[in-house]
C-alpha atoms as a PDB file:
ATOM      1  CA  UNK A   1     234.563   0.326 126.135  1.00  0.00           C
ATOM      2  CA  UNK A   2     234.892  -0.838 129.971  1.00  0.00           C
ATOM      3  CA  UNK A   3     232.835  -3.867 130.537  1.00  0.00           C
ATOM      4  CA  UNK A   4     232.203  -5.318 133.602  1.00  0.00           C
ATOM      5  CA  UNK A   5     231.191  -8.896 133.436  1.00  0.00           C
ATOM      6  CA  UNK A   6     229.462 -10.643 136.324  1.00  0.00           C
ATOM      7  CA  UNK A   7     230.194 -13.884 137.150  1.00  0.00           C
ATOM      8  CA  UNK A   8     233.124 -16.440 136.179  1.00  0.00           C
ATOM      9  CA  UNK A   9     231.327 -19.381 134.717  1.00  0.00           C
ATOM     10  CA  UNK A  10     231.888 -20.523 131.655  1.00  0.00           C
ATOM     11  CA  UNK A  11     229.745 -18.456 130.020  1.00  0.00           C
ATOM     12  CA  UNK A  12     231.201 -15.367 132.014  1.00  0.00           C
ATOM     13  CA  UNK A  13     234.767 -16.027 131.292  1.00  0.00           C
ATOM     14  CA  UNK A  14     234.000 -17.249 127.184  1.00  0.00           C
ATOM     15  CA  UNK A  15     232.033 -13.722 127.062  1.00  0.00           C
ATOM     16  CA  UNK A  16     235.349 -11.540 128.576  1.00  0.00           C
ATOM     17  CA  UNK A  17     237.879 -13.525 126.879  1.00  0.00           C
ATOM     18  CA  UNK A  18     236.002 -12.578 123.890  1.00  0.00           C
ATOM     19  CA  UNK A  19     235.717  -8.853 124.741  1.00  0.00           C
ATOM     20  CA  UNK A  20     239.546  -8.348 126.115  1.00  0.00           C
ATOM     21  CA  UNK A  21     239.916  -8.238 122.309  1.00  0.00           C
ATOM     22  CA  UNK A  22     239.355  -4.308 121.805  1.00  0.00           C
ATOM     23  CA  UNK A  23     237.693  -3.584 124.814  1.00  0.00           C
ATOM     24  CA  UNK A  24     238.804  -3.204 128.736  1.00  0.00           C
ATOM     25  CA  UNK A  25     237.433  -6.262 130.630  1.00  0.00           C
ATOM     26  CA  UNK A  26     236.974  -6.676 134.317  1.00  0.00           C
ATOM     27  CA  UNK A  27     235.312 -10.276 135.552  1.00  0.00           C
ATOM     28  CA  UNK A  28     233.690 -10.144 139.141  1.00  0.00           C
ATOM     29  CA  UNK A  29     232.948 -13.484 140.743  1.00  0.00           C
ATOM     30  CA  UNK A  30     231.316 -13.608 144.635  1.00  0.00           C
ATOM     31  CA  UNK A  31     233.010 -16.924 145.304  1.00  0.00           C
ATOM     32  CA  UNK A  32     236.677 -17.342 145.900  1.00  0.00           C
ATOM     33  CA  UNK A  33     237.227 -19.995 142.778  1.00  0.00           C
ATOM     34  CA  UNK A  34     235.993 -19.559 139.420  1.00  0.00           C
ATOM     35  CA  UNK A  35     234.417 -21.700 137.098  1.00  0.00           C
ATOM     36  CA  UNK A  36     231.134 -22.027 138.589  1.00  0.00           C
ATOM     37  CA  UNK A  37     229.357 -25.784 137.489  1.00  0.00           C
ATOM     38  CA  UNK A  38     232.867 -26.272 135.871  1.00  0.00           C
ATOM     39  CA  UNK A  39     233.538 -27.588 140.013  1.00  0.00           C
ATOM     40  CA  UNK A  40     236.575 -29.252 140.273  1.00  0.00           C
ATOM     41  CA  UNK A  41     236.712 -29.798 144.000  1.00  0.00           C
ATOM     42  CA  UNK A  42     240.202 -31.466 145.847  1.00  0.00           C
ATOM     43  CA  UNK A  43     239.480 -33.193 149.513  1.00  0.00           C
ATOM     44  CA  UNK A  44     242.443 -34.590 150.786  1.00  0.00           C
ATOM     45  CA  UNK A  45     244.507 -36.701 148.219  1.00  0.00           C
ATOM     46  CA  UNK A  46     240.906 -36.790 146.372  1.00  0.00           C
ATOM     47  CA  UNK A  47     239.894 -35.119 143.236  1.00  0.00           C
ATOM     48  CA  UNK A  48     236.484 -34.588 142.055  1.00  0.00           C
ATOM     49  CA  UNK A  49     234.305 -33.364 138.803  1.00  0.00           C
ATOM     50  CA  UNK A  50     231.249 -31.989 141.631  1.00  0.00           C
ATOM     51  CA  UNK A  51     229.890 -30.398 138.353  1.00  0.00           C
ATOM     52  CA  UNK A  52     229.238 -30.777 134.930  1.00  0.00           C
ATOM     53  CA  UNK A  53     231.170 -33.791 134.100  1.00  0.00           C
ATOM     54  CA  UNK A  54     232.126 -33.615 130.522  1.00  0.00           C
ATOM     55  CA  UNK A  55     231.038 -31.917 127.712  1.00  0.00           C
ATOM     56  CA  UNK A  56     230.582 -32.707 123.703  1.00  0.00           C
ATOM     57  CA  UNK A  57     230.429 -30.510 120.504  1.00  0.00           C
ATOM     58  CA  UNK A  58     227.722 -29.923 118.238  1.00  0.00           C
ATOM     59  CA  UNK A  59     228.264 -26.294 116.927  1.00  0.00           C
ATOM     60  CA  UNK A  60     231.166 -24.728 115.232  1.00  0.00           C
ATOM     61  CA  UNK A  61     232.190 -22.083 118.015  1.00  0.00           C
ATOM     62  CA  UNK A  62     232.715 -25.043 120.257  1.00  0.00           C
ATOM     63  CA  UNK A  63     234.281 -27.491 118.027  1.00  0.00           C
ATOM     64  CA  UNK A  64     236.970 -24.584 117.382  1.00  0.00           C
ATOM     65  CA  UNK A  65     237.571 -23.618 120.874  1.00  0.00           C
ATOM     66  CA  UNK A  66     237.470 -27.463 121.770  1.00  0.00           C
ATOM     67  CA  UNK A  67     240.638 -27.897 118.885  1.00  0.00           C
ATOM     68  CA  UNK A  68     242.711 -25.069 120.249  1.00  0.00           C
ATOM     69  CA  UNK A  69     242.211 -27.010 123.717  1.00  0.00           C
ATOM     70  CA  UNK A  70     243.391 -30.233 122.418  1.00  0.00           C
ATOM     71  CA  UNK A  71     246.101 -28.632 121.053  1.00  0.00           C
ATOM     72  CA  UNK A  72     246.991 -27.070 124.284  1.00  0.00           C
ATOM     73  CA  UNK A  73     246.826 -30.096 126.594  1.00  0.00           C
ATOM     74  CA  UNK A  74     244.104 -28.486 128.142  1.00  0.00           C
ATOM     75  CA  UNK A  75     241.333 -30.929 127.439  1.00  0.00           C
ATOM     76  CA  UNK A  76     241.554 -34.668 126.174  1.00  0.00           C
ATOM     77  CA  UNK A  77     238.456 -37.543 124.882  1.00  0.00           C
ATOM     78  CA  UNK A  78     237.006 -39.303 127.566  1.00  0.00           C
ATOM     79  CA  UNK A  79     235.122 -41.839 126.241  1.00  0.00           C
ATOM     80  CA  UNK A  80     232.173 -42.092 123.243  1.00  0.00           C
ATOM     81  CA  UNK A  81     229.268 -42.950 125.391  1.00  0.00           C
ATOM     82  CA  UNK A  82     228.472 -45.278 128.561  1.00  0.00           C
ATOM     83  CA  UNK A  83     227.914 -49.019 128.807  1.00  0.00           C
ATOM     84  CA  UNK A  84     228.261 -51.686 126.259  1.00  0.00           C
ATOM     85  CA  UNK A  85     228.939 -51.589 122.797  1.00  0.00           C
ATOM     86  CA  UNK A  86     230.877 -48.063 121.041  1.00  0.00           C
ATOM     87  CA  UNK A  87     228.419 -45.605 122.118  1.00  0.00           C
ATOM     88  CA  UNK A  88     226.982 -43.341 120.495  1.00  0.00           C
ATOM     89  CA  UNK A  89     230.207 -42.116 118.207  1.00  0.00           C
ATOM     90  CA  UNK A  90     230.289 -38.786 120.066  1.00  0.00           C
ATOM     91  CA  UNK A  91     233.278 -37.445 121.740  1.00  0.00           C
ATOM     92  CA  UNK A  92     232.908 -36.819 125.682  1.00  0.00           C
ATOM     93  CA  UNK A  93     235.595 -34.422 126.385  1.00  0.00           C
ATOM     94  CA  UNK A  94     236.813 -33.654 129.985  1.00  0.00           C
ATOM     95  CA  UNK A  95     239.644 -31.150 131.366  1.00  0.00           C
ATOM     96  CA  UNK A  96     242.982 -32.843 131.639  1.00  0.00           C
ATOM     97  CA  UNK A  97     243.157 -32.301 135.196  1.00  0.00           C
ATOM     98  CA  UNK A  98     238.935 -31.701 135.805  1.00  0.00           C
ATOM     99  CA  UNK A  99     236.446 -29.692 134.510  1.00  0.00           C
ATOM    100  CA  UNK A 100     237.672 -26.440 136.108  1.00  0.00           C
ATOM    101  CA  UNK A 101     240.285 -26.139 133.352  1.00  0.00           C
ATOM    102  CA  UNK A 102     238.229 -24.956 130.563  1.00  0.00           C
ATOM    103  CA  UNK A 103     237.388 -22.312 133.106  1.00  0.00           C
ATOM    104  CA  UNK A 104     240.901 -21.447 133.611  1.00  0.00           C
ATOM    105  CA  UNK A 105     242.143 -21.382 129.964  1.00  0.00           C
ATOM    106  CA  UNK A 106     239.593 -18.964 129.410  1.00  0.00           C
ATOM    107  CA  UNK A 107     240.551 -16.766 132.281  1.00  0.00           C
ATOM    108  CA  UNK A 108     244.461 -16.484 131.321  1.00  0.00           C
ATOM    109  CA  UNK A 109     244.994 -13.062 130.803  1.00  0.00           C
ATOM    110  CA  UNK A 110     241.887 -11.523 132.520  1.00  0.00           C
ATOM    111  CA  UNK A 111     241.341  -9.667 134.918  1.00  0.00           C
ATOM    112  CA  UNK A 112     238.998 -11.273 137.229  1.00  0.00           C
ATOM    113  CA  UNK A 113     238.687 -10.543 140.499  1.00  0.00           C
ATOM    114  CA  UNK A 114     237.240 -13.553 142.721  1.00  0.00           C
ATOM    115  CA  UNK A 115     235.507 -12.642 146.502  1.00  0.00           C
ATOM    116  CA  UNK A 116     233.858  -9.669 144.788  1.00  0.00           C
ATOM    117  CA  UNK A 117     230.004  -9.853 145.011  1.00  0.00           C
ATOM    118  CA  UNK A 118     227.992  -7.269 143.184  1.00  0.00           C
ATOM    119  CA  UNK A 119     225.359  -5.296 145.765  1.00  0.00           C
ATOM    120  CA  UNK A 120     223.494  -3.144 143.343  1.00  0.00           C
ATOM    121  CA  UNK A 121     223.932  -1.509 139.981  1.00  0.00           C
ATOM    122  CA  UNK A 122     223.661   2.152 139.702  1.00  0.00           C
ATOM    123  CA  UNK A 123     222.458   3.770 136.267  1.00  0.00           C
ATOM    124  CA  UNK A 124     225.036   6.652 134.927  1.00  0.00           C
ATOM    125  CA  UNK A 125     224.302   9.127 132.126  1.00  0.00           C
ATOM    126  CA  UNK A 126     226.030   6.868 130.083  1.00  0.00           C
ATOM    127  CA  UNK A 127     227.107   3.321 131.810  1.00  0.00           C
ATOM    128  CA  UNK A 128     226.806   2.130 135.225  1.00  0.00           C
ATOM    129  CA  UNK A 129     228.440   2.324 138.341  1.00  0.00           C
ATOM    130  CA  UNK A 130     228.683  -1.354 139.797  1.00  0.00           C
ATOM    131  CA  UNK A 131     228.792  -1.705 143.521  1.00  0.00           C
ATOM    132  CA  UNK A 132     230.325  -4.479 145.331  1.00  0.00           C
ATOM    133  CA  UNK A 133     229.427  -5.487 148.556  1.00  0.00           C
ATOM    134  CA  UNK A 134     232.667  -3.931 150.439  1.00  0.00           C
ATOM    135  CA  UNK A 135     231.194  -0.551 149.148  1.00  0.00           C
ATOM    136  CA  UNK A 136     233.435   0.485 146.241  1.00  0.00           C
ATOM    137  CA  UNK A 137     232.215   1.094 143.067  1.00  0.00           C
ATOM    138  CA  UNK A 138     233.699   0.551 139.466  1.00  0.00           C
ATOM    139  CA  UNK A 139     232.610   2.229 136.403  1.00  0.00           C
ATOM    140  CA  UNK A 140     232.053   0.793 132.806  1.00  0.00           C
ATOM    141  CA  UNK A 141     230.273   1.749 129.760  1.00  0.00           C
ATOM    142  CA  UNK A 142     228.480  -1.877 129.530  1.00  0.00           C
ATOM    143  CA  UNK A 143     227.537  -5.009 131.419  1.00  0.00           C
ATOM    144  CA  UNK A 144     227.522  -8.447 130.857  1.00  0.00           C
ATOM    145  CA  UNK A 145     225.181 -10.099 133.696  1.00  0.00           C
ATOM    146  CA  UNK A 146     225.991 -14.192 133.993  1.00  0.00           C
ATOM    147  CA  UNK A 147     224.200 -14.576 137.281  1.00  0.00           C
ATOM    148  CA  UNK A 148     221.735 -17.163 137.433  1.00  0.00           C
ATOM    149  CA  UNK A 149     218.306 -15.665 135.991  1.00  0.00           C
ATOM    150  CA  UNK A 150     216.659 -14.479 138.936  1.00  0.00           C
ATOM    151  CA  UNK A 151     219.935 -12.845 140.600  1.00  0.00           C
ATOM    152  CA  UNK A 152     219.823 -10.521 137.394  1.00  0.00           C
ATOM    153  CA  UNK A 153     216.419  -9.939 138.037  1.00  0.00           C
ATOM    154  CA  UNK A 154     217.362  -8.572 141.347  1.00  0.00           C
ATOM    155  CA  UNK A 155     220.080  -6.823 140.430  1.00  0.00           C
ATOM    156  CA  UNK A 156     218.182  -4.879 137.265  1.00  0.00           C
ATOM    157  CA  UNK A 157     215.401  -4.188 139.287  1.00  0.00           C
ATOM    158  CA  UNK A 158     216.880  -1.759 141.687  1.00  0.00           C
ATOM    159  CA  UNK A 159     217.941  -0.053 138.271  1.00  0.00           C
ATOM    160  CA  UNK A 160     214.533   0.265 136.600  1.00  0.00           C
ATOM    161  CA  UNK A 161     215.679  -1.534 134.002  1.00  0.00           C
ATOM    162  CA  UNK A 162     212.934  -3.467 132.810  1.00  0.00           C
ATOM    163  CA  UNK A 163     214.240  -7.314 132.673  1.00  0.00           C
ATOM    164  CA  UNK A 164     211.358  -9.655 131.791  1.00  0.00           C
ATOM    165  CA  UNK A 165     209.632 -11.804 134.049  1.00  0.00           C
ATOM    166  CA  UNK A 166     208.850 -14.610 131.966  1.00  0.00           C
ATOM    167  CA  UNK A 167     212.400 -14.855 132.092  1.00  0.00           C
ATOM    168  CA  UNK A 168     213.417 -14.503 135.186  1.00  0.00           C
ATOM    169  CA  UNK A 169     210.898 -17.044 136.915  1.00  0.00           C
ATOM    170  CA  UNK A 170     212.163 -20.224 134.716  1.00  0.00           C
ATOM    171  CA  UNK A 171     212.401 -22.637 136.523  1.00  0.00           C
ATOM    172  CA  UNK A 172     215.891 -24.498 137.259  1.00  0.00           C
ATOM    173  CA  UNK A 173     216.507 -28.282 138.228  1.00  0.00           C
ATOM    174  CA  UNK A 174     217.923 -28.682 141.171  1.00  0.00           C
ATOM    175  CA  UNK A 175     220.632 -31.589 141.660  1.00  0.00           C
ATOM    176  CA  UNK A 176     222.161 -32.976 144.821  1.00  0.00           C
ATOM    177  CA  UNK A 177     226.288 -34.421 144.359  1.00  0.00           C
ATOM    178  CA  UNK A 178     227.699 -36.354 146.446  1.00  0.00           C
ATOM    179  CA  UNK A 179     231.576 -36.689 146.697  1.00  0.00           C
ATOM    180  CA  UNK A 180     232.566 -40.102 147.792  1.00  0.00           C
ATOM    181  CA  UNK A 181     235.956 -40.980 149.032  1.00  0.00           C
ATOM    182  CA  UNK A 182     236.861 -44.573 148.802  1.00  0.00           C
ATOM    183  CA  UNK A 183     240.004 -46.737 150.319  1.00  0.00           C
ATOM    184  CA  UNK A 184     239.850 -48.802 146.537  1.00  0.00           C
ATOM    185  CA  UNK A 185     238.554 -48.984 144.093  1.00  0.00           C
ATOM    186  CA  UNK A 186     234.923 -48.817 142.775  1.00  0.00           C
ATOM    187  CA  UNK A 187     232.896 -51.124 140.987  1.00  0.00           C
ATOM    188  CA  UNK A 188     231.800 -48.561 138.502  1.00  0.00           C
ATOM    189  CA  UNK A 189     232.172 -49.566 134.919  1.00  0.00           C
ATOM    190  CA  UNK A 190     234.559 -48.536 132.357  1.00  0.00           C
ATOM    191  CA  UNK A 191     235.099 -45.773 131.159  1.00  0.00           C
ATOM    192  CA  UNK A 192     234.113 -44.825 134.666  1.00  0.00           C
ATOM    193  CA  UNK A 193     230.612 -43.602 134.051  1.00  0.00           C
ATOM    194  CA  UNK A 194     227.158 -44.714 134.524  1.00  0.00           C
ATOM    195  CA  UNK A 195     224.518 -42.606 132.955  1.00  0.00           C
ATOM    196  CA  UNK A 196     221.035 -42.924 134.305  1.00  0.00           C
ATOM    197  CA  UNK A 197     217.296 -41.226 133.544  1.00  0.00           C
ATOM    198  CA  UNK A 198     217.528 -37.952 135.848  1.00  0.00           C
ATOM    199  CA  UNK A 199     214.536 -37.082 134.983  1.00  0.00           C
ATOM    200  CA  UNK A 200     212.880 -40.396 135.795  1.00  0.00           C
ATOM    201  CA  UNK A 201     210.494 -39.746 139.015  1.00  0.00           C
ATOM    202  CA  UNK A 202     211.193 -42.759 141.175  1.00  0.00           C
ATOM    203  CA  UNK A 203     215.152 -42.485 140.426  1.00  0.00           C
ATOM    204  CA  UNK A 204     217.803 -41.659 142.923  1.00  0.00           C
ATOM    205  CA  UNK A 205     220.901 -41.185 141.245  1.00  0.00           C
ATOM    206  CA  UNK A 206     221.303 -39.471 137.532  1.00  0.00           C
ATOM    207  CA  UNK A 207     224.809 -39.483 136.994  1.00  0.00           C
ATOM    208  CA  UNK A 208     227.730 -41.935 138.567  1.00  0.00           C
ATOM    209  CA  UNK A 209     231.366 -41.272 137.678  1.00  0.00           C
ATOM    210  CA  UNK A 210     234.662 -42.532 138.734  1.00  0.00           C
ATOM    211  CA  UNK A 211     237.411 -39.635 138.767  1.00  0.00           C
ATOM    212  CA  UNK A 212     240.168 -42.050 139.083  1.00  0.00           C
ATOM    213  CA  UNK A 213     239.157 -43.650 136.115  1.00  0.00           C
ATOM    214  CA  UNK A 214     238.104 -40.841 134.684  1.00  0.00           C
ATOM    215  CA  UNK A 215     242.104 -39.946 135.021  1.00  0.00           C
ATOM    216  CA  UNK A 216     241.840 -36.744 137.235  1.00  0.00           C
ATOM    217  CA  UNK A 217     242.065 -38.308 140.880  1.00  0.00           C
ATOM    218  CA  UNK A 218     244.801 -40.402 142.267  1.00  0.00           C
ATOM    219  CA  UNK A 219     242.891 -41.770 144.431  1.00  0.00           C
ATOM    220  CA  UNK A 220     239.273 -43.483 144.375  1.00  0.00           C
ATOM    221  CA  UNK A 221     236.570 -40.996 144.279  1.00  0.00           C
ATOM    222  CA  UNK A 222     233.004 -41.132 143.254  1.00  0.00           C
ATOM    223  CA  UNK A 223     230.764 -38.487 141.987  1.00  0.00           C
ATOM    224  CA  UNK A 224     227.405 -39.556 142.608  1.00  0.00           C
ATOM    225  CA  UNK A 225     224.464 -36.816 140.943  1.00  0.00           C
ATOM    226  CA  UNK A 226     220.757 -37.512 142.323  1.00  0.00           C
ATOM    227  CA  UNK A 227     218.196 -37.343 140.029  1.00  0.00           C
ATOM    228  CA  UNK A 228     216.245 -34.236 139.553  1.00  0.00           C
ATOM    229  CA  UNK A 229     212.892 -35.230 141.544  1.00  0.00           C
ATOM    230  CA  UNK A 230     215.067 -36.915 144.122  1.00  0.00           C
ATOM    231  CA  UNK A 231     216.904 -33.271 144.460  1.00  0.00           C
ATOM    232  CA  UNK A 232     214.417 -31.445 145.119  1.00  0.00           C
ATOM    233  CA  UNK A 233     212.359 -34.046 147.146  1.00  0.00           C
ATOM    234  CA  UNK A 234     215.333 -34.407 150.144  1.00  0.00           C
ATOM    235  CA  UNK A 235     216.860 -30.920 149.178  1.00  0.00           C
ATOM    236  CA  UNK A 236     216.597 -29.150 152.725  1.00  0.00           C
ATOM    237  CA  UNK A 237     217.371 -32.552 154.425  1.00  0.00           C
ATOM    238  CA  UNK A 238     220.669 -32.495 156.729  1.00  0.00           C
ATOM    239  CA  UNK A 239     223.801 -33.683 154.838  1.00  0.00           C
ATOM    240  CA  UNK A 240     224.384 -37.293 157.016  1.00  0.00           C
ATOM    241  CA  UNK A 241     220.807 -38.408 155.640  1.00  0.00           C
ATOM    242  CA  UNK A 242     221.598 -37.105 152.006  1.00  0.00           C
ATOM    243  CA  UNK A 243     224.760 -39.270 152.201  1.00  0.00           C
ATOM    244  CA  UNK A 244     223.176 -42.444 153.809  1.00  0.00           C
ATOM    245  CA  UNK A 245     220.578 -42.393 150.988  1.00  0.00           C
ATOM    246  CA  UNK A 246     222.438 -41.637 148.153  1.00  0.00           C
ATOM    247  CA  UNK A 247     225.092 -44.257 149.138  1.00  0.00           C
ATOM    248  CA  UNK A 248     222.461 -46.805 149.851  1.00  0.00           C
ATOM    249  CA  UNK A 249     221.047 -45.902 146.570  1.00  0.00           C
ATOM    250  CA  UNK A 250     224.442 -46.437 144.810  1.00  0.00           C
ATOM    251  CA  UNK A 251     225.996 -49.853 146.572  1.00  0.00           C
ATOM    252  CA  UNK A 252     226.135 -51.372 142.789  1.00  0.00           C
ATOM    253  CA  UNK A 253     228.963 -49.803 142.084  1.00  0.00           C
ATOM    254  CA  UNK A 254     230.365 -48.535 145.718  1.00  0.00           C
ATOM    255  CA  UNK A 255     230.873 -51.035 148.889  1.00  0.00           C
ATOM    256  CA  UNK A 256     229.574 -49.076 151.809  1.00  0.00           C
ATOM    257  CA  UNK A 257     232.613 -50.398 154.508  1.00  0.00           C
ATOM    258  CA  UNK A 258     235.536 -48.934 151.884  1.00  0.00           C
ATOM    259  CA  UNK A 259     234.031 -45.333 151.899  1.00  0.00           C
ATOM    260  CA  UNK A 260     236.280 -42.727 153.735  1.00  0.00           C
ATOM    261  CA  UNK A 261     234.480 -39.412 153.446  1.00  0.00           C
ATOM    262  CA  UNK A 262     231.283 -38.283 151.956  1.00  0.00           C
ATOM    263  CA  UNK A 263     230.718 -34.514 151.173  1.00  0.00           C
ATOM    264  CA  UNK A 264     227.353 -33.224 149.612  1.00  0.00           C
ATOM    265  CA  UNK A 265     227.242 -30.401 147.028  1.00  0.00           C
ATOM    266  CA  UNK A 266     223.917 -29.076 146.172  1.00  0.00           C
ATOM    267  CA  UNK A 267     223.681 -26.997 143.213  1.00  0.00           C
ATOM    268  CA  UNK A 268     220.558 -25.132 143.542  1.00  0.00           C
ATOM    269  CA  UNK A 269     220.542 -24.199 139.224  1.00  0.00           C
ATOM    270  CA  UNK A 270     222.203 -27.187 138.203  1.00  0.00           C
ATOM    271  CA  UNK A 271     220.116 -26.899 134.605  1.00  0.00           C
ATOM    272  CA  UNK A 272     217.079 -24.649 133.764  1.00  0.00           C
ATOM    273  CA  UNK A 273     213.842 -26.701 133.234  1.00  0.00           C
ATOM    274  CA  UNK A 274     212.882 -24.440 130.461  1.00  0.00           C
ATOM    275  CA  UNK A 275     215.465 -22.966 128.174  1.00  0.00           C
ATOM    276  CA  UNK A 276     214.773 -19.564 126.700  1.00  0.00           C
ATOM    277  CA  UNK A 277     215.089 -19.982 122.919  1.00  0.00           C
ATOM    278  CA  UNK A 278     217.441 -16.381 122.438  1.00  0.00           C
ATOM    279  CA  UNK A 279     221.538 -16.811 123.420  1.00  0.00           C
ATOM    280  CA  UNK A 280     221.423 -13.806 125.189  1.00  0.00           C
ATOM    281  CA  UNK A 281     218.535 -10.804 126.385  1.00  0.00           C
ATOM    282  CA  UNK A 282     219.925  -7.582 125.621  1.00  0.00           C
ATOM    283  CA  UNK A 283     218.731  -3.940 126.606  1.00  0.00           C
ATOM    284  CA  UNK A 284     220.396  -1.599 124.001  1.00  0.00           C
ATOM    285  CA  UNK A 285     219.543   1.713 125.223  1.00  0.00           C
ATOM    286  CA  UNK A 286     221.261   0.812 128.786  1.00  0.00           C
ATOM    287  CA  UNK A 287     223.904  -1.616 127.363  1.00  0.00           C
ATOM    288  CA  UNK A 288     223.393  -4.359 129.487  1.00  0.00           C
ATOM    289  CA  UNK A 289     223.319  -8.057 128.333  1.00  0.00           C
ATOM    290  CA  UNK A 290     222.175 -11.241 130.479  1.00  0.00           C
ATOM    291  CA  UNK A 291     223.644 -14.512 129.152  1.00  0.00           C
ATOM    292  CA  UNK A 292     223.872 -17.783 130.842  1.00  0.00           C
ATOM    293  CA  UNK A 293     222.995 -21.395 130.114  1.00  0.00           C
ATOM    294  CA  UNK A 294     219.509 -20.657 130.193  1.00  0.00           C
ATOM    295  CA  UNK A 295     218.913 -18.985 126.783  1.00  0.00           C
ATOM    296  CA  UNK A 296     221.343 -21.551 125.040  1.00  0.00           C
ATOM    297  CA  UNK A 297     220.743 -24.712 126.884  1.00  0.00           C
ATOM    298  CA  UNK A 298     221.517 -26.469 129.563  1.00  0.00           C
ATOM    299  CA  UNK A 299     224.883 -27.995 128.241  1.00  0.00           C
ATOM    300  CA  UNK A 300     228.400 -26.851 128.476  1.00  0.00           C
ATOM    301  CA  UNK A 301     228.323 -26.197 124.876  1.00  0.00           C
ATOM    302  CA  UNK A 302     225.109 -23.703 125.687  1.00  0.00           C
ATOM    303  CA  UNK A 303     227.228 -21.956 128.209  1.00  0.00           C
ATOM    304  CA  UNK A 304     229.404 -21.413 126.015  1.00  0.00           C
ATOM    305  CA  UNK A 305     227.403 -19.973 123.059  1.00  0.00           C
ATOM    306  CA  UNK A 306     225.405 -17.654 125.049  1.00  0.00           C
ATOM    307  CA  UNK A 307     228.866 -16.526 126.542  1.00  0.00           C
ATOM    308  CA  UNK A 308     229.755 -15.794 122.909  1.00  0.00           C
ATOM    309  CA  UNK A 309     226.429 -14.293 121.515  1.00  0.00           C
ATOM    310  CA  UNK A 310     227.126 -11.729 124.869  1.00  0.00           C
ATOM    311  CA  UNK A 311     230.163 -10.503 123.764  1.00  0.00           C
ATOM    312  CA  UNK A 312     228.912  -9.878 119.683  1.00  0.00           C
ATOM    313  CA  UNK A 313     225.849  -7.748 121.616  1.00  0.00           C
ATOM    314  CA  UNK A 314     228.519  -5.731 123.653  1.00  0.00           C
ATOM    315  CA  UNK A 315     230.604  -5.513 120.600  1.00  0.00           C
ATOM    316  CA  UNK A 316     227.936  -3.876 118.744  1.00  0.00           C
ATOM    317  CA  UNK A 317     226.923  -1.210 121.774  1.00  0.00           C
ATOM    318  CA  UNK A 318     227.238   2.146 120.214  1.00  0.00           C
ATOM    319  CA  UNK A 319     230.617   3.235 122.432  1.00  0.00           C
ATOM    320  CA  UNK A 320     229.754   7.234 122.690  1.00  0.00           C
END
């Protein structure tokens, strides 16, 4: 079958990788990198996680795919936990160079095409006719939708194709990042993270992490997450004010008169409040599929499942 897969997250690009096995793949993405939450973001001599910051393993699926990526170079161990003592014995694994390399390893060989937004989807006889933004249109018997929830919505709706709304209107957590540039180091902590309550009301910050430490910047830089309630509290506020708070917030571990640039990434569905319990929602008759980390969890490792329990849905699509 053709497939077109929307969206180069991790649970996009696990999905097609999948799929290029037997079946014709093409992976659209609207922004000009791939990867999605997997943000590894360079500013200046700088590097920075802006995302998800590590992952660990649980399931099987993962734990493979996480060996073939040790292997490979393309993801090492981190640390076991944060603060004193060993942790809590599991692995936190991190891209060798960020987070965006699980992304790419996953992408070698596929054809994904990056500043290609999907406008609508148009219902065939058999298949669709997707139709990016520029006006052209590409063809495919199936389609994988990795959107956040409510984008699918959208897009299903202008085909009559009856996605449910109990699913699209869970909610997400929104989560403010700031990326903090320093002229030395930081006070944060080895292994180079500080892991906080995000969920805790009266919090400011969630998540602190070195990337120099953290082995992926050559240079100090600070990831600093806000807390969830926090997020959504100062979420329209202008950047500068953002910033000023969130470093006043954090002057534990970062001295105010070393910091050389601060840049503020929201992520407006950083992690959905209320996972759907399925991997995937699948509609048979029109052989579409919507995946994403909110019917598998809100961890990498649930971005990646639902990524795989896509393609097994497309895989059993009758092809004629």
């Amino acid at each position: 079958m053709r497939v077109a897969v929307v969206g180069a997250g991790l649970t996009g690009l696990a999905a097609a990788s999948r799929l290029a096995d037997g079946h014709d793949v093409v992976v659209l993405e609207r922004n000009p990198t791939i990867g999605g939450r997997l943000g590894t973001t360079t500013i200046g001599d700088a590097t920075f996680d802006a995302g998800a910051q590590f992952f660990t393993v649980r399931g099987d699926d993962l734990h493979r795919q996480t060996d073939r990526w040790l292997a490979d170079g393309v993801v090492r161990e981190w640390c076991r936990g944060f603060g004193d003592g060993d942790g809590d014995g599991y692995p936190r694994y991190v891209g060798t160079r960020g987070m965006s390399d699980l992304a790419h390893d996953l992408a070698s060989g596929l054809d994904v095409r990056t500043d290609h937004m999907v406008f609508t989807l148009d219902r065939l006889e058999r298949g669709w006719s997707v139709v990016l933004d520029d006006a052209s249109r590409i063809e495919v018997d199936a389609v994988v939708l990795t959107t956040p929830a409510p984008q699918a919505w959208n897009l299903l709706a202008q085909s009559d194709v009856e996605f449910p709304d109990e699913i699209a209107r869970r909610p997400f957590r929104r989560i403010v990042a700031a990326l903090v540039t320093l002229d030395a180091p930081s006070a944060v902590p080895g292994p180079g993270g500080v892991q906080l309550d995000p969920a805790d009301p009266d919090a400011v910050i969630g998540f602190v992490a070195d990337n120099q430490q953290k082995g992926i910047s050559a240079v100090p830089a600070v990831t600093l997450h806000a807390a969830w309630a926090w997020s959504e509290a100062h979420w329209d506020e202008p950047d500068d004010a953002v910033a000023t708070a969130l470093l006043d917030a954090a002057s534990e571990w970062i001295d105010g008169d070393r910091v050389l640039d601060v840049a503020i990434r929201p992520w407006r569905f950083a992690a959905p409040a209320e996972p759907w319990p399925d991997r995937c929602w699948v509609d048979e008759e029109h052989r579409v599929v919507v995946a994403g980390d909110l019917f598998a969890g809100p961890k990498v490792e649930g971005a990646f499942d639902s990524g795989l329990a896509a393609a097994a849905a497309v895989r059993a699509f009758d092809p004629d």
